[in-house]
Each structure stands twice: as structure tokens, then as C-alpha cells.
Protein backbone atom coordinates (compact mmCIF):
# COMPACT_ATOMS: atom_id res chain seq x y z
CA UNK A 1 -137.76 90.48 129.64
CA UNK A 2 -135.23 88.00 130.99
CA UNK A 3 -131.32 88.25 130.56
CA UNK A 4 -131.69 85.25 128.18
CA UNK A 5 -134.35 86.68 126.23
CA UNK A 6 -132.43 89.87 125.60
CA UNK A 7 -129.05 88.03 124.61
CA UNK A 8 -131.36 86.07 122.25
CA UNK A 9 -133.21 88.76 120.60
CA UNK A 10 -129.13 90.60 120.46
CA UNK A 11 -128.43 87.51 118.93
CA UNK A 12 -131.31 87.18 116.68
CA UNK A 13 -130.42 90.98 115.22
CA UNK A 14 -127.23 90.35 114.45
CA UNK A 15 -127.96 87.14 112.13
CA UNK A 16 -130.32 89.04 110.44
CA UNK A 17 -127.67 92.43 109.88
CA UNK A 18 -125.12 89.49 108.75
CA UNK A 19 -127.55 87.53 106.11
CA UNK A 20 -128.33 91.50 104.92
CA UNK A 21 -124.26 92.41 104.65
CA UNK A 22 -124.34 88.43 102.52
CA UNK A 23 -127.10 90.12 100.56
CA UNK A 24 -126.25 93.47 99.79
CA UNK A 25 -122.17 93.31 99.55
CA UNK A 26 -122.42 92.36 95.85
CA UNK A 27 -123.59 95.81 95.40
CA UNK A 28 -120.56 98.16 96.64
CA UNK A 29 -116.81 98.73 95.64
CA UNK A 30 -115.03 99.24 98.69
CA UNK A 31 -114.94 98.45 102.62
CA UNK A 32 -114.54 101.07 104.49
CA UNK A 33 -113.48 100.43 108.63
CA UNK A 34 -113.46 102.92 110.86
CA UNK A 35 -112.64 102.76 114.72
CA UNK A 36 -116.75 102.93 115.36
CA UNK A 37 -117.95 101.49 112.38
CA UNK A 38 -117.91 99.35 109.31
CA UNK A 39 -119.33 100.19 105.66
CA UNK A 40 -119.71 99.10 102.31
CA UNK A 41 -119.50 102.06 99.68
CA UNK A 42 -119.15 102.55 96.20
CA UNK A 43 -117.30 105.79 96.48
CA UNK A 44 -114.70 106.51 98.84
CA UNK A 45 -112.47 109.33 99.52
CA UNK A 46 -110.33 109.38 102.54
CA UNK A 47 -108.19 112.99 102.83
CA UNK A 48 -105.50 113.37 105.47
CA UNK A 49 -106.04 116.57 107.61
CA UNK A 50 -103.00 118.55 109.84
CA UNK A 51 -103.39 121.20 112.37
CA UNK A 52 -102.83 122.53 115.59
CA UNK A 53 -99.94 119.90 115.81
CA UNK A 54 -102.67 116.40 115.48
CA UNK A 55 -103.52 114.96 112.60
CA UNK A 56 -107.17 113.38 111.61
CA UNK A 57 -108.80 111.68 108.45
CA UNK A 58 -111.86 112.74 106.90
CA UNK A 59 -113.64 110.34 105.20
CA UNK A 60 -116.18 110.79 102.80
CA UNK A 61 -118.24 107.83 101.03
CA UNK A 62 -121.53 107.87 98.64
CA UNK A 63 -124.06 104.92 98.03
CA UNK A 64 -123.27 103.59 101.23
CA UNK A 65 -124.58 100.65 103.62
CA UNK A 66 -123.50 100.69 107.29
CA UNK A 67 -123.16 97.78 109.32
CA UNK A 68 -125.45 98.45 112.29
CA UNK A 69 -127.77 96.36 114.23
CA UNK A 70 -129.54 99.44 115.68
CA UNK A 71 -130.23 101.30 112.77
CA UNK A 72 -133.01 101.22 111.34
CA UNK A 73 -132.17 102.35 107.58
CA UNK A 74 -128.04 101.00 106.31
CA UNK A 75 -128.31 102.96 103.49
CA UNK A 76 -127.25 106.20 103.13
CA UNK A 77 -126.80 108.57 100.01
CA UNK A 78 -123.83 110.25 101.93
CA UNK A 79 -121.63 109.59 104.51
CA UNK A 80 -118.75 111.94 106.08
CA UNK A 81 -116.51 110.98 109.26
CA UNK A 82 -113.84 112.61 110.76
CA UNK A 83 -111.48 110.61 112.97
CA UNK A 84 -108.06 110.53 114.45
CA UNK A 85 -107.61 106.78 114.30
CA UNK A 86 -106.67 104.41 111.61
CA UNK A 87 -109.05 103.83 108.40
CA UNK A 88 -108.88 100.92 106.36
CA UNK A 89 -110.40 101.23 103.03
CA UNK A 90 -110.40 98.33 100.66
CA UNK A 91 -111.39 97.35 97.08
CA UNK A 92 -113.99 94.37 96.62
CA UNK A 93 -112.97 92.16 94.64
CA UNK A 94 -115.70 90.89 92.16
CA UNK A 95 -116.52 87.26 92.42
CA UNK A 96 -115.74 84.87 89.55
CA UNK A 97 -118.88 82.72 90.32
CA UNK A 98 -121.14 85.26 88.51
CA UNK A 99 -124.17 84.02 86.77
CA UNK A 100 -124.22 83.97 83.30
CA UNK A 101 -125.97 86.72 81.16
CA UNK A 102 -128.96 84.78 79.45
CA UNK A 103 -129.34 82.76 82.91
CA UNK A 104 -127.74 79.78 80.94
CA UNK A 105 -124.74 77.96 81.77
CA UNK A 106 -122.05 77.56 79.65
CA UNK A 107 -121.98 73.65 77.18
């Protein structure tokens, strides 16, 4: 396998992990960033740890999706990290383009 073949199979994967985050993202509650990786999550609790002089976060998140290109299976019933860097966690907003109940569009 050539260098180019390899950068476009890397490149191929990560379309297809991007069109699956377009397609599954409507399904969570929250973003979730961490310094190794990136989730979607409908439950989220992030608790602030102390001892031993450092502080860390543990993070713990159910019905979640995480954005890997190497994994084979993104979703995961539970999910707990521990880290000593920042964590972002965000509320999705819902969008205001839903469809209409019925499938009908408003006269």
C-alpha cells in the first residue's frame, strides 16, 4: 500500500465518521470534549476531584457516541474518564427546522 493510498483510505474514514456525527447528533443532549476525545451524550456528569495537592475531573456520560475513526462500535451504554485537563461540556441546542408531526407542512 502506497503513502497515497493510505492518506486516501485516512481520508476516506474520516468522511464517513463525519457524515455518521451529521447523522447521529440529533440524537444526544450534550458535547462532551476531552483532551483525547470528543462525544455526544445524553447524560453528563462532570465531578471535580482534589488530592495529594492536584486536582482531576471525572467524567461520567450514558447513551454515548464517541467520535473515533478507529473504533469500530461509537456507541457506548457508559462512559467514565478521568483527566487532569480541561473538559468542555455543552448543551445541544435543538434545531428549529424540525419536521412537522403528521409529515405535513404547515398552510
Amino acid at each position: 500500500m502506497s503513502a497515497e493510498d493510505l492518506e486516501k483510505y485516512e481520508t476516506d474514514m474520516e468522511l464517513a465518521l463525519y457524515r455518521e456525527y451529521r447523522d447521529v447528533v440529533g440524537l444526544f443532549t450534550h458535547v462532551v470534549e476531552t483532551e483525547r476525545r470528543f462525544y455526544l451524550a445524553n447524560e453528563v456528569d462532570v465531578q471535580v476531584r482534589t488530592g495529594s495537592g492536584e486536582t482531576w475531573f471525572e467524567v461520567t456520560m450514558s447513551d454515548a457516541w464517541v467520535w473515533d475513526v478507529y473504533r469500530p462500535a461509537r456507541f457506548v451504554k457508559n462512559v467514565r474518564v478521568i483527566t487532569f485537563k480541561d473538559v468542555n461540556v455543552e448543551e445541544l441546542a435543538k434545531s428549529d427546522l424540525e419536521i412537522p408531526k403528521g409529515g405535513g407542512f404547515p398552510s
